[in-house]
C-alpha atoms as a PDB file:
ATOM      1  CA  UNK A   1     147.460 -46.224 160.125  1.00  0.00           C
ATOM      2  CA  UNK A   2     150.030 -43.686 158.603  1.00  0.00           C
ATOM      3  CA  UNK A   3     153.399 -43.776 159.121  1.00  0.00           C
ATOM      4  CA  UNK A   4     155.913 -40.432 158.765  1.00  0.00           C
ATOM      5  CA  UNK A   5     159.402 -40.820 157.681  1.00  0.00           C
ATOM      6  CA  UNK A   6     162.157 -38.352 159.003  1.00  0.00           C
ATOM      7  CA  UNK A   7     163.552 -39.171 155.363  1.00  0.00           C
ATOM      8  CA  UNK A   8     162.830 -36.858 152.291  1.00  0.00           C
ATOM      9  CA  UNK A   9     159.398 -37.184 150.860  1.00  0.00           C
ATOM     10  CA  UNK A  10     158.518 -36.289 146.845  1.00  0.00           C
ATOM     11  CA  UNK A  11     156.958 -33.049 148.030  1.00  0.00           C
ATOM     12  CA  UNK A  12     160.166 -32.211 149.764  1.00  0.00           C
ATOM     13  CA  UNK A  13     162.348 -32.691 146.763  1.00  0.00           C
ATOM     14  CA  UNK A  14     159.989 -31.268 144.742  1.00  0.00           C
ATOM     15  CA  UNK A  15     159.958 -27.805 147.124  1.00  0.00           C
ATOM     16  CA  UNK A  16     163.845 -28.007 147.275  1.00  0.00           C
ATOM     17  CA  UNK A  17     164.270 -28.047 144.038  1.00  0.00           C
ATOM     18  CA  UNK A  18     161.416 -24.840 143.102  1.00  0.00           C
ATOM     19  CA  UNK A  19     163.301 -23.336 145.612  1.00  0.00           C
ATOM     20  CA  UNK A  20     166.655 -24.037 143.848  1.00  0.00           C
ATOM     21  CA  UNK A  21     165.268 -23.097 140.976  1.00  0.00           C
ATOM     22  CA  UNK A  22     164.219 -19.886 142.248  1.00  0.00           C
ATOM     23  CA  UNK A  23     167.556 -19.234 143.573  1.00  0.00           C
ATOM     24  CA  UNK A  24     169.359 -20.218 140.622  1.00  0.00           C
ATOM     25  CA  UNK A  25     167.922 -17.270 138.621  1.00  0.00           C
ATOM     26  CA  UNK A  26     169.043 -14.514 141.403  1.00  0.00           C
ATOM     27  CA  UNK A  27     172.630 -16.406 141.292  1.00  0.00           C
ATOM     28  CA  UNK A  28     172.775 -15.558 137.282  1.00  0.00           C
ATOM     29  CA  UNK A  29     171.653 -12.342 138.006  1.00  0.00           C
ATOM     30  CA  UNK A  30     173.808 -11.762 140.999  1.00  0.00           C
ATOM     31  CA  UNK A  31     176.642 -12.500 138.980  1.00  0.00           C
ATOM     32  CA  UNK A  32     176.742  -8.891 137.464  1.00  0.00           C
ATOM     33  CA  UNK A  33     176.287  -7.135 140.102  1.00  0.00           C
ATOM     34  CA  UNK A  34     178.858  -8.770 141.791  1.00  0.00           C
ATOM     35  CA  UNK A  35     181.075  -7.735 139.024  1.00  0.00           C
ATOM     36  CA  UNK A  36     179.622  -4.192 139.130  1.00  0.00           C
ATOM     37  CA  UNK A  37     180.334  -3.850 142.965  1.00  0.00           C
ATOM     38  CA  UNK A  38     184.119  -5.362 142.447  1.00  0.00           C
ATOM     39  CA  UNK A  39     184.978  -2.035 140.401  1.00  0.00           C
ATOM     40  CA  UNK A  40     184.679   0.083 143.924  1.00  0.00           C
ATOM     41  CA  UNK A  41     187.379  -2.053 145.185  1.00  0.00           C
ATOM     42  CA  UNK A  42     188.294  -2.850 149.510  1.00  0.00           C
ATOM     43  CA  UNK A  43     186.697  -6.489 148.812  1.00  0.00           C
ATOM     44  CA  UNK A  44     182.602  -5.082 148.374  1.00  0.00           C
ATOM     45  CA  UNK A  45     182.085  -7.974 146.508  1.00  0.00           C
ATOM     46  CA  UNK A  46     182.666 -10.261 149.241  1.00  0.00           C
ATOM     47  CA  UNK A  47     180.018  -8.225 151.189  1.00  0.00           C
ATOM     48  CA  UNK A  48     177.348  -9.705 148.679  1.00  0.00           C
ATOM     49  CA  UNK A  49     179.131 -12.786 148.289  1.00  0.00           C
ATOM     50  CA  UNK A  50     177.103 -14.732 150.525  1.00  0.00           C
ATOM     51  CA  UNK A  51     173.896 -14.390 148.813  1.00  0.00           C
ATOM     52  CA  UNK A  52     175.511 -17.507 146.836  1.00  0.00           C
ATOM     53  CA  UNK A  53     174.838 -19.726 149.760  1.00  0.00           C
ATOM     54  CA  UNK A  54     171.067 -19.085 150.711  1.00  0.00           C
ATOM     55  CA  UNK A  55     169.270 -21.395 148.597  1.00  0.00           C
ATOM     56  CA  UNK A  56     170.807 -24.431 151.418  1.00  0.00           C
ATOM     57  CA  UNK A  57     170.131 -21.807 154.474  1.00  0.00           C
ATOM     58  CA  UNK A  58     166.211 -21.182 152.978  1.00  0.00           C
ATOM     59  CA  UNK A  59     165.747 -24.777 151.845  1.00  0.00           C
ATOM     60  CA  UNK A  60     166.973 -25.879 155.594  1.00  0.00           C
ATOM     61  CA  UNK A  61     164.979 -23.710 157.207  1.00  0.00           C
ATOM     62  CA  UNK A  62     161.286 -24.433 155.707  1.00  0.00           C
ATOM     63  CA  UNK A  63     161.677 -28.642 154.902  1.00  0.00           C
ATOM     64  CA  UNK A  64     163.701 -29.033 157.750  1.00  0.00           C
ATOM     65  CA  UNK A  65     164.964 -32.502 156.695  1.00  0.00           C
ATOM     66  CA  UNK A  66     168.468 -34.011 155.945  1.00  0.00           C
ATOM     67  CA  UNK A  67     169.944 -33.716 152.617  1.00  0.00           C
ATOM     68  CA  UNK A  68     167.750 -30.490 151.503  1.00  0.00           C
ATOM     69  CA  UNK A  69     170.856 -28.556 152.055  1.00  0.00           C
ATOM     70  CA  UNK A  70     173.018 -30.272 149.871  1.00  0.00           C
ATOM     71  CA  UNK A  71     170.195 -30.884 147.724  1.00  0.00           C
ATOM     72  CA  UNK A  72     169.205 -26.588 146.908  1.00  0.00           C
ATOM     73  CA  UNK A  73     172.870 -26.128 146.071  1.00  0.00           C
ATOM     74  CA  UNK A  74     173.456 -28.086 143.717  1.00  0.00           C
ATOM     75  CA  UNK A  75     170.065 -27.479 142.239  1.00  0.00           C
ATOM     76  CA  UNK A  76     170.639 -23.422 142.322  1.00  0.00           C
ATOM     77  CA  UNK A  77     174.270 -24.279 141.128  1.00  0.00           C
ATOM     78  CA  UNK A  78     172.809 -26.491 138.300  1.00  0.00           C
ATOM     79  CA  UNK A  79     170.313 -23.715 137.334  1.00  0.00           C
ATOM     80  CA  UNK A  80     172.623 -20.889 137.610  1.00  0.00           C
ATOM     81  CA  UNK A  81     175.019 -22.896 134.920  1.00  0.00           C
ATOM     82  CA  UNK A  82     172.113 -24.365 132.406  1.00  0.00           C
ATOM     83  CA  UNK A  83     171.296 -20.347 132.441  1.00  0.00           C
ATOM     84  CA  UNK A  84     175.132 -19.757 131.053  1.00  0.00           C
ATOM     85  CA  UNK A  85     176.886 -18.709 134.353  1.00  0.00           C
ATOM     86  CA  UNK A  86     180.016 -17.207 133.372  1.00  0.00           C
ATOM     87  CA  UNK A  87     181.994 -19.108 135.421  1.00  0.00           C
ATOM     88  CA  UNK A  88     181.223 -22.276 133.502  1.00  0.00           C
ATOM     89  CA  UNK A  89     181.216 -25.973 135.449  1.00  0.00           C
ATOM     90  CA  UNK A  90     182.809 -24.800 137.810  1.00  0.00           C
ATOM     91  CA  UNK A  91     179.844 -23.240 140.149  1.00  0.00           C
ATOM     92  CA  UNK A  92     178.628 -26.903 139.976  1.00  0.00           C
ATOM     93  CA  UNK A  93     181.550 -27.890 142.196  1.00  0.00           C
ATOM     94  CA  UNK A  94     181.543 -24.516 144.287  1.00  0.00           C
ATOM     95  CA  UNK A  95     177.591 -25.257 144.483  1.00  0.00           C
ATOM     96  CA  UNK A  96     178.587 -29.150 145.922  1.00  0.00           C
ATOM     97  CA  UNK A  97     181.245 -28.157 148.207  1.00  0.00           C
ATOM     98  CA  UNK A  98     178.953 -25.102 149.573  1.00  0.00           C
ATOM     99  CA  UNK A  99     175.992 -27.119 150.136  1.00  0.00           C
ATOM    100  CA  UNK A 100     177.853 -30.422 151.730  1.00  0.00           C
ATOM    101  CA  UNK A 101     179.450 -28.116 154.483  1.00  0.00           C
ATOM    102  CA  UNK A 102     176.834 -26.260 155.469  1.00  0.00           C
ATOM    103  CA  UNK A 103     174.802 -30.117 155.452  1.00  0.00           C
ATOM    104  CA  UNK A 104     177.312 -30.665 158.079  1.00  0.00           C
ATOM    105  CA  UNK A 105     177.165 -28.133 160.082  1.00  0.00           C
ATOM    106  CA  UNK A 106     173.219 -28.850 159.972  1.00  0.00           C
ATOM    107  CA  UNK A 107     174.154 -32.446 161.114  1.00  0.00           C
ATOM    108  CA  UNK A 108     176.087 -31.231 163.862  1.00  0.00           C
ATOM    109  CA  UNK A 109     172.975 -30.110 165.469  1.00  0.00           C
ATOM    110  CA  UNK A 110     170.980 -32.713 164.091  1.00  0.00           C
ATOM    111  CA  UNK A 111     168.599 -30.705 162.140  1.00  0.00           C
ATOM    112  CA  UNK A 112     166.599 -29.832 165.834  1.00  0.00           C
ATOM    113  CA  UNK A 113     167.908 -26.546 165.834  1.00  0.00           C
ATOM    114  CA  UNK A 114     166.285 -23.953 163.237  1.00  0.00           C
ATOM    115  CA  UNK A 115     167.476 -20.318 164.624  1.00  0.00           C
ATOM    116  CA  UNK A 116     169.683 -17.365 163.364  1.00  0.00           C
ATOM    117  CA  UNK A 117     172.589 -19.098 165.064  1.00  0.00           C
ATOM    118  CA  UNK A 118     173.117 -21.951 163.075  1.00  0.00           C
ATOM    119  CA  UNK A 119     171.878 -21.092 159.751  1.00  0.00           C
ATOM    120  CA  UNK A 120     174.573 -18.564 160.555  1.00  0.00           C
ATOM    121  CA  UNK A 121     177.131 -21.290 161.244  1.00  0.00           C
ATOM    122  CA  UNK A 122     175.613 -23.020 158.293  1.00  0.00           C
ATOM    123  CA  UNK A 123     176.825 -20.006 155.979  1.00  0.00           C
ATOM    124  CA  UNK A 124     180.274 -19.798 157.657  1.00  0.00           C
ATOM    125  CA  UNK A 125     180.630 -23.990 156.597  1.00  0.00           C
ATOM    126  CA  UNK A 126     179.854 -22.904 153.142  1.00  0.00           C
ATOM    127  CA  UNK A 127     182.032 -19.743 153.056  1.00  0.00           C
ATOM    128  CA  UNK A 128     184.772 -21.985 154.479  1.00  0.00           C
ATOM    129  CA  UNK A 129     183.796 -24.461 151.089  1.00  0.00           C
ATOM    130  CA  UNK A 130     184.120 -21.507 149.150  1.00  0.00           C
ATOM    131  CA  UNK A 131     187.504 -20.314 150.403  1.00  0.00           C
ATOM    132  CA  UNK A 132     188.572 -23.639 149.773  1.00  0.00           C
ATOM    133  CA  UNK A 133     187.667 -23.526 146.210  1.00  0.00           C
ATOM    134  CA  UNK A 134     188.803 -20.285 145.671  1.00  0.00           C
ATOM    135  CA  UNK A 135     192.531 -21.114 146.857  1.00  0.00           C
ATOM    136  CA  UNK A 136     192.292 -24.415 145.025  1.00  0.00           C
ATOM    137  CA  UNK A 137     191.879 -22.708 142.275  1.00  0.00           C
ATOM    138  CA  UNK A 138     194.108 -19.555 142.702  1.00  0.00           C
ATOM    139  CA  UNK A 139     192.236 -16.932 143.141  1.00  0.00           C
ATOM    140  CA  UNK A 140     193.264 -15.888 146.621  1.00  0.00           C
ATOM    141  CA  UNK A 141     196.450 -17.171 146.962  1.00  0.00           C
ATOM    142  CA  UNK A 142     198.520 -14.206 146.019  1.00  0.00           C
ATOM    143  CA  UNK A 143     196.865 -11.484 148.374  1.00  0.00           C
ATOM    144  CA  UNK A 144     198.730  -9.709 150.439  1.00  0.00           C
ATOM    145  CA  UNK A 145     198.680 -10.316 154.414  1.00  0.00           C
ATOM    146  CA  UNK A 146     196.568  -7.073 154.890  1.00  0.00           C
ATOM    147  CA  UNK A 147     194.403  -7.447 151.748  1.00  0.00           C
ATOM    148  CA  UNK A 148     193.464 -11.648 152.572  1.00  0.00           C
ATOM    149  CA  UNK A 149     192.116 -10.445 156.328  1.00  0.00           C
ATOM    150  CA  UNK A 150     190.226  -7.715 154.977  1.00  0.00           C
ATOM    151  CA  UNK A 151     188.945 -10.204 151.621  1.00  0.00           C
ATOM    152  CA  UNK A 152     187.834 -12.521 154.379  1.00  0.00           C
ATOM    153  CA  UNK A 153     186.342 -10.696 156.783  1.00  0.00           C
ATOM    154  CA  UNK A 154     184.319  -9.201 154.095  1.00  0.00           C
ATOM    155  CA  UNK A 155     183.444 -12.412 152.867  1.00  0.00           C
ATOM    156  CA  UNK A 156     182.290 -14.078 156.296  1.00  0.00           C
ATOM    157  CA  UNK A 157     180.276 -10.976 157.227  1.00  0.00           C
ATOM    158  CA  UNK A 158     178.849 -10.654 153.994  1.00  0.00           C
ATOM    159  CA  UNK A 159     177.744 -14.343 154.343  1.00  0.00           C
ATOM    160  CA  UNK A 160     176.414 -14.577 158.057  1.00  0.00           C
ATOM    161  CA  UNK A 161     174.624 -11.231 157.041  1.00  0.00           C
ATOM    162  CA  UNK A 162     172.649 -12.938 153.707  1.00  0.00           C
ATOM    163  CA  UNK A 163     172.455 -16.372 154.653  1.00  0.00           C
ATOM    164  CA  UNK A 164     172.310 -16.513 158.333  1.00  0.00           C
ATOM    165  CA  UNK A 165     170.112 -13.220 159.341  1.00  0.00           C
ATOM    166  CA  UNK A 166     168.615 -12.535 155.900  1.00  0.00           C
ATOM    167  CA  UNK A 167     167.627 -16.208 155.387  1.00  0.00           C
ATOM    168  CA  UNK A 168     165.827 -16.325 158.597  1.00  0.00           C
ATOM    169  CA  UNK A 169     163.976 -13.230 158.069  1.00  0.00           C
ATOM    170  CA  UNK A 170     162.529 -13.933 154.336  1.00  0.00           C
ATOM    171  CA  UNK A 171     161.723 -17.456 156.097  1.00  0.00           C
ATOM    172  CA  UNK A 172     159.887 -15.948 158.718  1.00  0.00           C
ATOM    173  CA  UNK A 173     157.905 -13.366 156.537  1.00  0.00           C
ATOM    174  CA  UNK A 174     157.306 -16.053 154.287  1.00  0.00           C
ATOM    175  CA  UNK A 175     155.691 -18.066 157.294  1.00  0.00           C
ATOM    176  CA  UNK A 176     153.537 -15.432 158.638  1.00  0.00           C
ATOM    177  CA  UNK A 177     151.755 -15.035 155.218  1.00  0.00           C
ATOM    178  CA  UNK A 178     150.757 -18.872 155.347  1.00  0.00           C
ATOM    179  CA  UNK A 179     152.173 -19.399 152.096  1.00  0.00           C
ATOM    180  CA  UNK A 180     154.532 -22.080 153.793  1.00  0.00           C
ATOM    181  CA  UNK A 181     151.578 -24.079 156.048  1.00  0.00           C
ATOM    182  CA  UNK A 182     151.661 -26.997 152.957  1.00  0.00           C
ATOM    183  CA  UNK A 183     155.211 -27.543 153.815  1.00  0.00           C
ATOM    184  CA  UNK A 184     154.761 -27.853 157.399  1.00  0.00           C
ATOM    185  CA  UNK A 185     152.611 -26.162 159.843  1.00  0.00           C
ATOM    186  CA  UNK A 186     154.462 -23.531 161.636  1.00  0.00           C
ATOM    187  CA  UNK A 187     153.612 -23.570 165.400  1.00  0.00           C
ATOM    188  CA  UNK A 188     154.372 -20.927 168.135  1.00  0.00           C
ATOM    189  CA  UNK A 189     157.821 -23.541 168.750  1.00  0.00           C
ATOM    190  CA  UNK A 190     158.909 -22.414 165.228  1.00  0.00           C
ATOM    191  CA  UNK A 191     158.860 -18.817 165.381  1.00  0.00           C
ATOM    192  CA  UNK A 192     159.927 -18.322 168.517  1.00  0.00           C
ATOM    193  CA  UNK A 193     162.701 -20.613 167.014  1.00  0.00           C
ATOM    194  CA  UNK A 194     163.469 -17.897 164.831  1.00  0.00           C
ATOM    195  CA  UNK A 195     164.266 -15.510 167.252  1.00  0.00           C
ATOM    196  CA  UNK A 196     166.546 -16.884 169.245  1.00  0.00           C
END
């Protein structure tokens, strides 16, 4: 007789965390080029900004189980600051914050719902973490009326864009070479999840 738990199994830790781990290299390399793209001014930074919040859309989208959310975030966040992040501790707490909100907006739909749509509502909870941070710790808080609308409209797109839409497309590519049938098998139900 075998009995299946809707909790988080070794192998799913295991897979959240390579993921992380993954991600946590292209955050310390994103770091840069985020710099780079903040010389050209009118907030292109914020366009990319949202590639720090993928490792909980990704992770959500192949385990599929409570907690792996939370879980890639502050893995990625972990590896992105044992790899020297310039930022220092501090993407630890952006990486908690990120990951718990977008957890909840995951909880909201009770991790039964796997499409665009709320991976891309997952990314807004995590921007919103972000923002958070950000005024917490003064980063924002002197823009201008004009300049704040267009820094977070920037920074919203930018994250629905690489952690909604490109999330579920590297996910889906991902599934159709098989490399992801260990995980879970994908069946007709998931990719046509995926598209909606």
């Amino acid at each position: 007789m075998s009995t299946t738990t809707k909790g988080l199994k070794l192998a799913d830790i295991l897979t959240t965390i390579v993921i992380a781990v993954v991600f946590g290299i292209i955050y310390k390399v994103w770091g840069p080029l985020y710099d780079f793209v903040k010389v050209f001014g009118f907030h292109l930074d914020q366009l990319i900004y949202g590639m720090w919040f993928i490792a909980a859309s990704v992770a959500y989208l192949l385990i599929r189980k409570p907690g792996v959310a939370l879980l890639a975030e502050i893995a990625a966040s972990s590896g992105e600051l044992i790899m020297g992040s310039e930022w220092g501790l501090e993407v630890l707490i952006y990486g908690v914050i990120q990951g718990l909100l977008a957890e909840v907006v995951f909880a909201a739909f009770r991790y039964k719902r796997f499409d665009v749509l709320v991976v891309s509502l997952g990314a807004i909870g995590a921007t919103i973490g972000s923002l958070v941070m950000d005024f917490y710790k003064g980063y924002i808080g002197a823009l201008a009326p004009w300049n704040m609308a267009l820094f977070l409209i920037a920074r919203f797109v930018g994250a629905v864009v690489i952690s909604g839409f490109f999330a579920v497309s590297l996910v889906k590519a991902l599934e159709k070479t098989g490399v992801t049938q260990m995980l879970r098998p994908a069946s007709k139900d998931d990719y046509d999840a995926l598209d909606r």
